[in-house]
C-alpha atoms as a PDB file:
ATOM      1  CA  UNK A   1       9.377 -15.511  -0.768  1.00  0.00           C
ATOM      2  CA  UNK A   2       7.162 -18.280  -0.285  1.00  0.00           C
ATOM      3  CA  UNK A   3       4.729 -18.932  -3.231  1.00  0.00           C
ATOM      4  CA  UNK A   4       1.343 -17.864  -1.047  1.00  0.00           C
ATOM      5  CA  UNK A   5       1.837 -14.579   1.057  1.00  0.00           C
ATOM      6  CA  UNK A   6      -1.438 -13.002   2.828  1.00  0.00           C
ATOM      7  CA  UNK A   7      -1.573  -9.646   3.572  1.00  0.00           C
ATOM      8  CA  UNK A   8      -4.078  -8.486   6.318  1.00  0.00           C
ATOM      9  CA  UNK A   9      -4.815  -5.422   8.019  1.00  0.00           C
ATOM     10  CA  UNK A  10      -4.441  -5.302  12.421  1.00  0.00           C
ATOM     11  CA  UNK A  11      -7.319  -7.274  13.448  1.00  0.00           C
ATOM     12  CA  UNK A  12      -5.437 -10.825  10.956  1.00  0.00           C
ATOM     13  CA  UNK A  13      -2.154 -10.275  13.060  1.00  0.00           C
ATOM     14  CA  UNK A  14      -3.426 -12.745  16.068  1.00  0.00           C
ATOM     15  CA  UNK A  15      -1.626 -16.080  16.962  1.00  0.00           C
ATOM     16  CA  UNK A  16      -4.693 -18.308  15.963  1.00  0.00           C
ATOM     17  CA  UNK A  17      -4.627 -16.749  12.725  1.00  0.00           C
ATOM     18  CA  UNK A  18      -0.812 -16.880  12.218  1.00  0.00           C
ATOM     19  CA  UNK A  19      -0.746 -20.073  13.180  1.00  0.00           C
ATOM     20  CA  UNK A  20      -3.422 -21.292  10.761  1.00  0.00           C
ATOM     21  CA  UNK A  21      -1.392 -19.688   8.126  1.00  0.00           C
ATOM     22  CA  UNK A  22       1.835 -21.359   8.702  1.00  0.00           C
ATOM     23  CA  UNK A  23       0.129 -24.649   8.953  1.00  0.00           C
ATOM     24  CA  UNK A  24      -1.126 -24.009   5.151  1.00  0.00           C
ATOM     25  CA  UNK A  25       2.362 -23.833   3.809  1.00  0.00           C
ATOM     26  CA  UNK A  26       1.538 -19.937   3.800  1.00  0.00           C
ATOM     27  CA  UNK A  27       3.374 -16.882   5.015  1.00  0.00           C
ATOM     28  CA  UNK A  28       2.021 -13.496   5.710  1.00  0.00           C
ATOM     29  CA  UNK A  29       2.506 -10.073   5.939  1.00  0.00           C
ATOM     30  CA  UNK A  30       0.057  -8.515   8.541  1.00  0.00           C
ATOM     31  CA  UNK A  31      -0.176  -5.113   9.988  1.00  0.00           C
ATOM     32  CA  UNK A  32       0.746  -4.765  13.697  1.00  0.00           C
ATOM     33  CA  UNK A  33      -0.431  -2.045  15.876  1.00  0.00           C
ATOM     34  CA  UNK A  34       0.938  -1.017  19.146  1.00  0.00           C
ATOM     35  CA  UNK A  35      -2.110  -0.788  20.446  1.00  0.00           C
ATOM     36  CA  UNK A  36      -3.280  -4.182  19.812  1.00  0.00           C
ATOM     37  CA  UNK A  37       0.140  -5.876  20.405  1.00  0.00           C
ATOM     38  CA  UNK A  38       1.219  -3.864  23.781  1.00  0.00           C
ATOM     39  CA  UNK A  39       3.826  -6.956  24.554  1.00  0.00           C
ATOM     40  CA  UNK A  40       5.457  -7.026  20.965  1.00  0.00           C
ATOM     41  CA  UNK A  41       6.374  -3.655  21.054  1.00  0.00           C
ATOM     42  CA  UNK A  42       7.325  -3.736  24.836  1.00  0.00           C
ATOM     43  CA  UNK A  43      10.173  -6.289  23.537  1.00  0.00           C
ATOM     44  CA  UNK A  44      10.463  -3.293  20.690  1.00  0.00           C
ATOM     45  CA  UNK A  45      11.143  -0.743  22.673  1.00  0.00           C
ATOM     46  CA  UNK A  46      14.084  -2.556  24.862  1.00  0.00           C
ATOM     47  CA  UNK A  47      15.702  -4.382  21.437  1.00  0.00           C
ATOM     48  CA  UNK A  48      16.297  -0.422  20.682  1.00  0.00           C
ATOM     49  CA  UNK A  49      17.178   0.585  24.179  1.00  0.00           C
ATOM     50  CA  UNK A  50      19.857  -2.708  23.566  1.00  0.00           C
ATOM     51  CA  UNK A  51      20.840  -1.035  19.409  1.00  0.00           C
ATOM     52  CA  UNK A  52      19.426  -4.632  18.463  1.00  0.00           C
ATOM     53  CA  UNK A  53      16.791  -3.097  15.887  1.00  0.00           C
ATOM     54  CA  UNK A  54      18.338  -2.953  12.147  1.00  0.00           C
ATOM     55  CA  UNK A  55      17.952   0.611  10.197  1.00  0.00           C
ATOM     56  CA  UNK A  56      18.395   1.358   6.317  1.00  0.00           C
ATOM     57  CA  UNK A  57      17.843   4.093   4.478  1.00  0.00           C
ATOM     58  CA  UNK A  58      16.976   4.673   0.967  1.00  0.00           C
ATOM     59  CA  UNK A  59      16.551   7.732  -1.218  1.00  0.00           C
ATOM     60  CA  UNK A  60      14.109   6.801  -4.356  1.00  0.00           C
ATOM     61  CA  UNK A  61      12.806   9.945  -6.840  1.00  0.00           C
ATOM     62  CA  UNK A  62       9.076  10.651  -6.724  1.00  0.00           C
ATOM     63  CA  UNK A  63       8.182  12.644 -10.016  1.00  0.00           C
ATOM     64  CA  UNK A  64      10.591  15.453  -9.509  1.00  0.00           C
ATOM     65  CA  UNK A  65      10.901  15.241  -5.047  1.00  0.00           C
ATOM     66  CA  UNK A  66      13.225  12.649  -4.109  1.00  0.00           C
ATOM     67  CA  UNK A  67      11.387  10.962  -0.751  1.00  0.00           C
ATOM     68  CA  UNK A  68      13.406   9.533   2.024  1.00  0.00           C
ATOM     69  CA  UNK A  69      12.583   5.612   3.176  1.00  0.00           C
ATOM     70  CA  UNK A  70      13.374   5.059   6.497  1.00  0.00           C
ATOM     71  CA  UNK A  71      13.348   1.032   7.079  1.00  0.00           C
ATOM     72  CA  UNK A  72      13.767  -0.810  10.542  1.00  0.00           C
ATOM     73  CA  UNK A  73      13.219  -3.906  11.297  1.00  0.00           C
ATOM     74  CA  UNK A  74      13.901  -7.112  13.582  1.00  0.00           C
ATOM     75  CA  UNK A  75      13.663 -10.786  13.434  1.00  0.00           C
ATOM     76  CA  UNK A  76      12.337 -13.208  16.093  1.00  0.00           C
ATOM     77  CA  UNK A  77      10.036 -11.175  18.900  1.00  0.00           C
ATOM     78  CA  UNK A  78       7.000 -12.673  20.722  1.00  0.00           C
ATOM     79  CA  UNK A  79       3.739 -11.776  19.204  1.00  0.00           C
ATOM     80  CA  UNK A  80       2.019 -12.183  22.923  1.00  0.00           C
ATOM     81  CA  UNK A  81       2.278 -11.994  26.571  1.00  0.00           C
ATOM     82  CA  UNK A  82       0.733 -15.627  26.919  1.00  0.00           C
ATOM     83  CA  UNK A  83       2.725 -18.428  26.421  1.00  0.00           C
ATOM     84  CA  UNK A  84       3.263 -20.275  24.061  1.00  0.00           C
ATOM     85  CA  UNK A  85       3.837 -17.479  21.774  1.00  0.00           C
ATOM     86  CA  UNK A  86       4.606 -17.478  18.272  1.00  0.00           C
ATOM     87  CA  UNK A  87       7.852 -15.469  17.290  1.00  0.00           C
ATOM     88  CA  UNK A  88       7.365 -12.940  14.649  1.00  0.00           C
ATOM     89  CA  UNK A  89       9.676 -10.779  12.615  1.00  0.00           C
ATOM     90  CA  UNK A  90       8.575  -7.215  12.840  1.00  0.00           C
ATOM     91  CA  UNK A  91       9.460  -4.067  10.203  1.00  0.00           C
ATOM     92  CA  UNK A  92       8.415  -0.897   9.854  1.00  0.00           C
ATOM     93  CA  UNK A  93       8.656   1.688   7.047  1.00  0.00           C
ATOM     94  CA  UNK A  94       8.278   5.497   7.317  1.00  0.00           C
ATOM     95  CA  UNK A  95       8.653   7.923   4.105  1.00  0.00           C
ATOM     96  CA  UNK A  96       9.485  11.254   3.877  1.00  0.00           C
ATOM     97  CA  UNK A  97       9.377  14.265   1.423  1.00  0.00           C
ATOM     98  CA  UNK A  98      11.033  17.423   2.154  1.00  0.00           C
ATOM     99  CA  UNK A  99      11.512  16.107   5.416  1.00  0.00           C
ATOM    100  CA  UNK A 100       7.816  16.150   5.926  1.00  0.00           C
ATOM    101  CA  UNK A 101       6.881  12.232   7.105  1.00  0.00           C
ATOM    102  CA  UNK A 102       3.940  11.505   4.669  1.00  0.00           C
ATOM    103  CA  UNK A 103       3.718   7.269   5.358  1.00  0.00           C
ATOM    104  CA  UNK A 104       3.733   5.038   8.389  1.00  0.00           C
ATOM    105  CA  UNK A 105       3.119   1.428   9.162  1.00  0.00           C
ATOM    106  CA  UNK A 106       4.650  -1.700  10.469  1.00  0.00           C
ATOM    107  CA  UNK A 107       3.840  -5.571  10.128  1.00  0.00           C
ATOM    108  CA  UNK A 108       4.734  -9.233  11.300  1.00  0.00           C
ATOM    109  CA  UNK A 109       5.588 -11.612   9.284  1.00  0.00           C
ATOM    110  CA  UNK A 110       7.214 -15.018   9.139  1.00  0.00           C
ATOM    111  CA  UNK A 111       9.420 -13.868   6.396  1.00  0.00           C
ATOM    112  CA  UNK A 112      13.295 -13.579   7.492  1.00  0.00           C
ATOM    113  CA  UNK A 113      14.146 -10.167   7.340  1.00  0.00           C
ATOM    114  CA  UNK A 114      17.733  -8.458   6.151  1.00  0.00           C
ATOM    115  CA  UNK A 115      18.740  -4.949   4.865  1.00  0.00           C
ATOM    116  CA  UNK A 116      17.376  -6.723   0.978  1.00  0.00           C
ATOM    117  CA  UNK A 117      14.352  -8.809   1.969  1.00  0.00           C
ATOM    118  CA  UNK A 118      12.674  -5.716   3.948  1.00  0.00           C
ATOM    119  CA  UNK A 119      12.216  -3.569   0.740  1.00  0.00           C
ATOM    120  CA  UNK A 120       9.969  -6.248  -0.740  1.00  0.00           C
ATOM    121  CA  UNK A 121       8.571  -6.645   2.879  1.00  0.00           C
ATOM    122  CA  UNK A 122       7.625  -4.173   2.755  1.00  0.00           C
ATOM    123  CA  UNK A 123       6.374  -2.888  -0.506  1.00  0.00           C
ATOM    124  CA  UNK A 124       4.654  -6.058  -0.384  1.00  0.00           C
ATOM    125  CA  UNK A 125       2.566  -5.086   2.696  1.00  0.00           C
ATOM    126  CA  UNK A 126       1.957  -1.281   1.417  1.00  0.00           C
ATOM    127  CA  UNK A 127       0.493  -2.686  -1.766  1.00  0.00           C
ATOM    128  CA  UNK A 128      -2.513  -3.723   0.253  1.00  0.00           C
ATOM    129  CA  UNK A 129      -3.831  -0.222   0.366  1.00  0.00           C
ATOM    130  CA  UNK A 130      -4.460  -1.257  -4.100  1.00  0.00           C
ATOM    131  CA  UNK A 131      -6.838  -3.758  -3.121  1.00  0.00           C
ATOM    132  CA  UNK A 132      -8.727  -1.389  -0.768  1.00  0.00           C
ATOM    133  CA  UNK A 133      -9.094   1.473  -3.052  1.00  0.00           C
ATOM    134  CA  UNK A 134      -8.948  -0.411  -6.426  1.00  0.00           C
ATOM    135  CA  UNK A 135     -11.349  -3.678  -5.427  1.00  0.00           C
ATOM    136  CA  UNK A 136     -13.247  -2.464  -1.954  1.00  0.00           C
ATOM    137  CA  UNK A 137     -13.991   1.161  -2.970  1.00  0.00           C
ATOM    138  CA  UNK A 138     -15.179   0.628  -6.569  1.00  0.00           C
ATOM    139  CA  UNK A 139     -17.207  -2.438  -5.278  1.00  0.00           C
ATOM    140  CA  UNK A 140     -19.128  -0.145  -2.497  1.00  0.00           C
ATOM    141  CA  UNK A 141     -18.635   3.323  -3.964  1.00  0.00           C
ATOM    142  CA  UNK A 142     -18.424   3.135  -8.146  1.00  0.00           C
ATOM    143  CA  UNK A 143     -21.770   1.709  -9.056  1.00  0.00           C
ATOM    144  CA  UNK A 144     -21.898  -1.856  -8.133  1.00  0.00           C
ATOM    145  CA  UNK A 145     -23.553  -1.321  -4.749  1.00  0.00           C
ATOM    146  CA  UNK A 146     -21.922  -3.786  -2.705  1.00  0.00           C
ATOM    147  CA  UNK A 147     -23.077  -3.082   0.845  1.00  0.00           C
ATOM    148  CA  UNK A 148     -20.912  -4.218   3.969  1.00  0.00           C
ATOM    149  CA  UNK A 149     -23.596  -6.272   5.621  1.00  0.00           C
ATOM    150  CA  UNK A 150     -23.639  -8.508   1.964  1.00  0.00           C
ATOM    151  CA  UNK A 151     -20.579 -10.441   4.120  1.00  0.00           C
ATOM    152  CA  UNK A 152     -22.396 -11.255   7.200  1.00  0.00           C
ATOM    153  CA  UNK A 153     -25.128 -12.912   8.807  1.00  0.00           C
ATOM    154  CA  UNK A 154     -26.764 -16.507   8.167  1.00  0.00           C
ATOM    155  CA  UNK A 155     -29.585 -15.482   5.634  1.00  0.00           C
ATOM    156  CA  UNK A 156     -28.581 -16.659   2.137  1.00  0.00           C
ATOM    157  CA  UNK A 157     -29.785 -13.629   0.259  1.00  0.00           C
ATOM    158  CA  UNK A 158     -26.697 -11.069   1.902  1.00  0.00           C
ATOM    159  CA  UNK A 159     -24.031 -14.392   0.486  1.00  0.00           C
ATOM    160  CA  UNK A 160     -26.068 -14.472  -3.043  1.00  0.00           C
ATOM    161  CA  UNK A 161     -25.882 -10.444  -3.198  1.00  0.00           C
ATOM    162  CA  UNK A 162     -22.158 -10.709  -2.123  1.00  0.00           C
ATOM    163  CA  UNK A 163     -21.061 -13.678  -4.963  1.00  0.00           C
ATOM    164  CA  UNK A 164     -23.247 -11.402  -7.621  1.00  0.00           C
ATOM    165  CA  UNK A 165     -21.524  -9.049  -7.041  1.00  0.00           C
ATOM    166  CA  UNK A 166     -18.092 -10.026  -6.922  1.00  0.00           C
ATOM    167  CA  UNK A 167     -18.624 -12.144  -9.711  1.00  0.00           C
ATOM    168  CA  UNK A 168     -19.899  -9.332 -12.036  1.00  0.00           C
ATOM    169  CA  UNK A 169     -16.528  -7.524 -10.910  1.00  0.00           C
ATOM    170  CA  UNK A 170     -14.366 -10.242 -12.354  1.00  0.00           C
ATOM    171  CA  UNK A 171     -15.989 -10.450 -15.183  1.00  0.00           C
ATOM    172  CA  UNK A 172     -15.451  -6.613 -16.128  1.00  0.00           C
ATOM    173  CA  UNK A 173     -11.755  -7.071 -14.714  1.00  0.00           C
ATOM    174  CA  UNK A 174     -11.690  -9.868 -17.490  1.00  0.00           C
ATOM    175  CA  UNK A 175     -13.338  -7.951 -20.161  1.00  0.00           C
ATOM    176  CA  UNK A 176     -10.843  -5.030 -19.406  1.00  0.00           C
ATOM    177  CA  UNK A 177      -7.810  -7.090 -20.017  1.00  0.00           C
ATOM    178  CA  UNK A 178      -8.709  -8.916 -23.320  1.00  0.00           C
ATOM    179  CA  UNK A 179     -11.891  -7.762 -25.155  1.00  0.00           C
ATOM    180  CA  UNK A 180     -11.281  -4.979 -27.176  1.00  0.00           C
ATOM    181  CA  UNK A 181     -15.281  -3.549 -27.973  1.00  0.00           C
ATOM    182  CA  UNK A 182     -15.004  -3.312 -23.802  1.00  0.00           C
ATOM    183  CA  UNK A 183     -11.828  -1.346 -23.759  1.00  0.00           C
ATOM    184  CA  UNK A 184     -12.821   0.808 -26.123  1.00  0.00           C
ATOM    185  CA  UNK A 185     -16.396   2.052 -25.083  1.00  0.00           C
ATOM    186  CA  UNK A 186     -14.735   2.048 -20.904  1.00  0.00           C
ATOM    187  CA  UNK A 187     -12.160   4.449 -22.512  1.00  0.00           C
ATOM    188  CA  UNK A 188     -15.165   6.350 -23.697  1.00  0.00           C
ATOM    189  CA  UNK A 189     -17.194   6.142 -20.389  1.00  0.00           C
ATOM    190  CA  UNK A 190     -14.646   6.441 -18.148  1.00  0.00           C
ATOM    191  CA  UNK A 191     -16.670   5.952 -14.615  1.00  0.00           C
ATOM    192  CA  UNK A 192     -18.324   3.118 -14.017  1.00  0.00           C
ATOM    193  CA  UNK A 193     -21.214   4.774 -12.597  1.00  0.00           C
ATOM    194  CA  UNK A 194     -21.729   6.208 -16.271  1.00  0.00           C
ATOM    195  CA  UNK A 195     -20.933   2.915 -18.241  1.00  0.00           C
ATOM    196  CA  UNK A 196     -23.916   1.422 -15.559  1.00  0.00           C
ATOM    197  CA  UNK A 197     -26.547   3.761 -15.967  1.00  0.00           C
ATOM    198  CA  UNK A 198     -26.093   3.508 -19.679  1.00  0.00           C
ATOM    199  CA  UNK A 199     -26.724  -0.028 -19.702  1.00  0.00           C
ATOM    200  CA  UNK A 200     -29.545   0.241 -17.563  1.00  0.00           C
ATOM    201  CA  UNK A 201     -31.178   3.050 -19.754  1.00  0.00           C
ATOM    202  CA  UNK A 202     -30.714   0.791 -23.047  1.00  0.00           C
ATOM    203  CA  UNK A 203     -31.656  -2.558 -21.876  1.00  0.00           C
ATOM    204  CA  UNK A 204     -35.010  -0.874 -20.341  1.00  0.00           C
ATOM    205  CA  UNK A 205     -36.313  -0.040 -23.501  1.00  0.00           C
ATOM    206  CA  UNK A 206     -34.086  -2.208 -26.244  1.00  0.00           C
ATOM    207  CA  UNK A 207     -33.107  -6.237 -26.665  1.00  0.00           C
ATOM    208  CA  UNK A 208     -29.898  -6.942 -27.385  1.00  0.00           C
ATOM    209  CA  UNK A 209     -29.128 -10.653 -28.797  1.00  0.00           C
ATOM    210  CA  UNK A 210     -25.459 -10.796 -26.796  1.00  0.00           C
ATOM    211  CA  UNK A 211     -23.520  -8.432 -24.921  1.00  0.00           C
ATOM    212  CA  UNK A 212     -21.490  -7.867 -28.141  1.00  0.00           C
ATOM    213  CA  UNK A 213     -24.164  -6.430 -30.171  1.00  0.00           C
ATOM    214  CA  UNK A 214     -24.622  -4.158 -26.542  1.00  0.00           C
ATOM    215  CA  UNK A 215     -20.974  -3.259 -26.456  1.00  0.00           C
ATOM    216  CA  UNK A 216     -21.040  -2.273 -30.228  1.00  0.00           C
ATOM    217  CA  UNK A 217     -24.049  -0.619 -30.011  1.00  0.00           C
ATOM    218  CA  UNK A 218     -23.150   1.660 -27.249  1.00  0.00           C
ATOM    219  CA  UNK A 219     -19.514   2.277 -29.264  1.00  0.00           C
ATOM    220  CA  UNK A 220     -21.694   3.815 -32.495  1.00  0.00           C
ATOM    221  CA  UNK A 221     -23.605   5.622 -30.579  1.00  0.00           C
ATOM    222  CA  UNK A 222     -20.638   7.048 -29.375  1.00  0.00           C
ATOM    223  CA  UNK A 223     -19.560   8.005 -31.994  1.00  0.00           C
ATOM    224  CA  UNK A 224     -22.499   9.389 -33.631  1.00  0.00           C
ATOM    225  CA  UNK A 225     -22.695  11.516 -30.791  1.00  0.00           C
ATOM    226  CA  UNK A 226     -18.745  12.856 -30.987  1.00  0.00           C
ATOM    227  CA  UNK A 227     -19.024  13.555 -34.511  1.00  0.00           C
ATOM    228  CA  UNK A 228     -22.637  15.451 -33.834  1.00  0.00           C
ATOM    229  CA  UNK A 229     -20.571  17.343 -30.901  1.00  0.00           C
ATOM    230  CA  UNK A 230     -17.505  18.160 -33.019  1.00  0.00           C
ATOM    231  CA  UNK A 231     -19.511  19.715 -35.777  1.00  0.00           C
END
């Protein structure tokens, strides 16, 4: 694969933006909906009137169910009814356990697909559902109140709001991987509504001379309290 992929959900899967991508030295991997791409799948639906669209399918063990993925794909259709129109490579991936389908989506991309290239296609484009539920969820959802309109508008307060807060993100995501006082008292407080609220209820009424003397201060008093629990 090329060194830069984008993923994108339907409404990144538009010629202008496709183009723009390409003419980075990018590639992507961007869902496609027939809805929104009535022409693409139009050619779709003939290329498998004509046998032209590829099929695999691959058995891989879930826990103890073994799921079914169903893989079909085909290179080189027209993303659009006007002209000119930039020639995509389509896939689609559908799983099933016990029969039962429990996944479905499809995607362009400019990556050239064959019965090995479209199970990292397409695992590729499933991941993006990681950075919806682990980044985009926590951020609005898990106590650091990002707010949808923080993206939007002119007024420099919603872009300071949005950097704040993504910043603050990072820095825990840093934290998480290499300081040790953090991965220890997040083990203890496992939400981070409740690692939040904690710090907000200490640094009310305390001063703390670094975040350090915060961290270990909240670990003791952990601990203080698990020993007081225990006996």
């Amino acid at each position: 694969m090329d060194s830069v992929t984008l993923l994108g959900d339907d409404l990144y899967s538009r010629q202008p933006m496709c183009e723009t991508v390409l003419a980075s030295k990018m590639n992507f991997i961007f869902n496609c909906l027939p809805s929104s791409h009535p022409t693409l799948y139009e050619w779709l639906e003939s290329l498998e009137r004509l046998g032209e669209i590829k099929a695999i399918s691959l058995s891989k063990r879930h826990l103890r169910t073994l799921e079914r993925y169903q893989y079909r794909y085909v290179n080189h259709v027209p993303l659009r009814n006007e002209e000119p129109s930039l020639l995509v490579n389509w896939c689609e991936l559908k799983v099933f356990r016990n029969e039962e389908q429990i996944y479905h989506n499809s995607w362009v991309t400019h990556h050239d697909l064959n019965d090995d290239s479209i199970v990292q296609v397409a695992a590729v484009g499933r991941c993006r559902w990681k950075t919806e539920n682990e980044n985009h969820n926590i951020l609005k959802t898990k106590g650091y109140y990002l707010e949808h309109n923080f993206g939007h508008g002119e007024k420099p307060l919603s872009k300071v709001l949005l950097t704040l807060n993504l910043l603050e993100f990072l820095f825990h995501t840093v934290l998480q991987l290499v300081d040790e006082f953090y991965q220890k008292i997040r083990k203890q407080l496992v939400t981070p509504k409740g690692f939040f609220q904690d710090i907000r209820s200490l640094t009310k009424y305390l001063l703390f001379e670094s975040w350090s003397i915060l961290i270990q201060f909240m670990i003791s008093g952990q601990r203080l309290l698990l020993k007081t629990n225990s006996s």
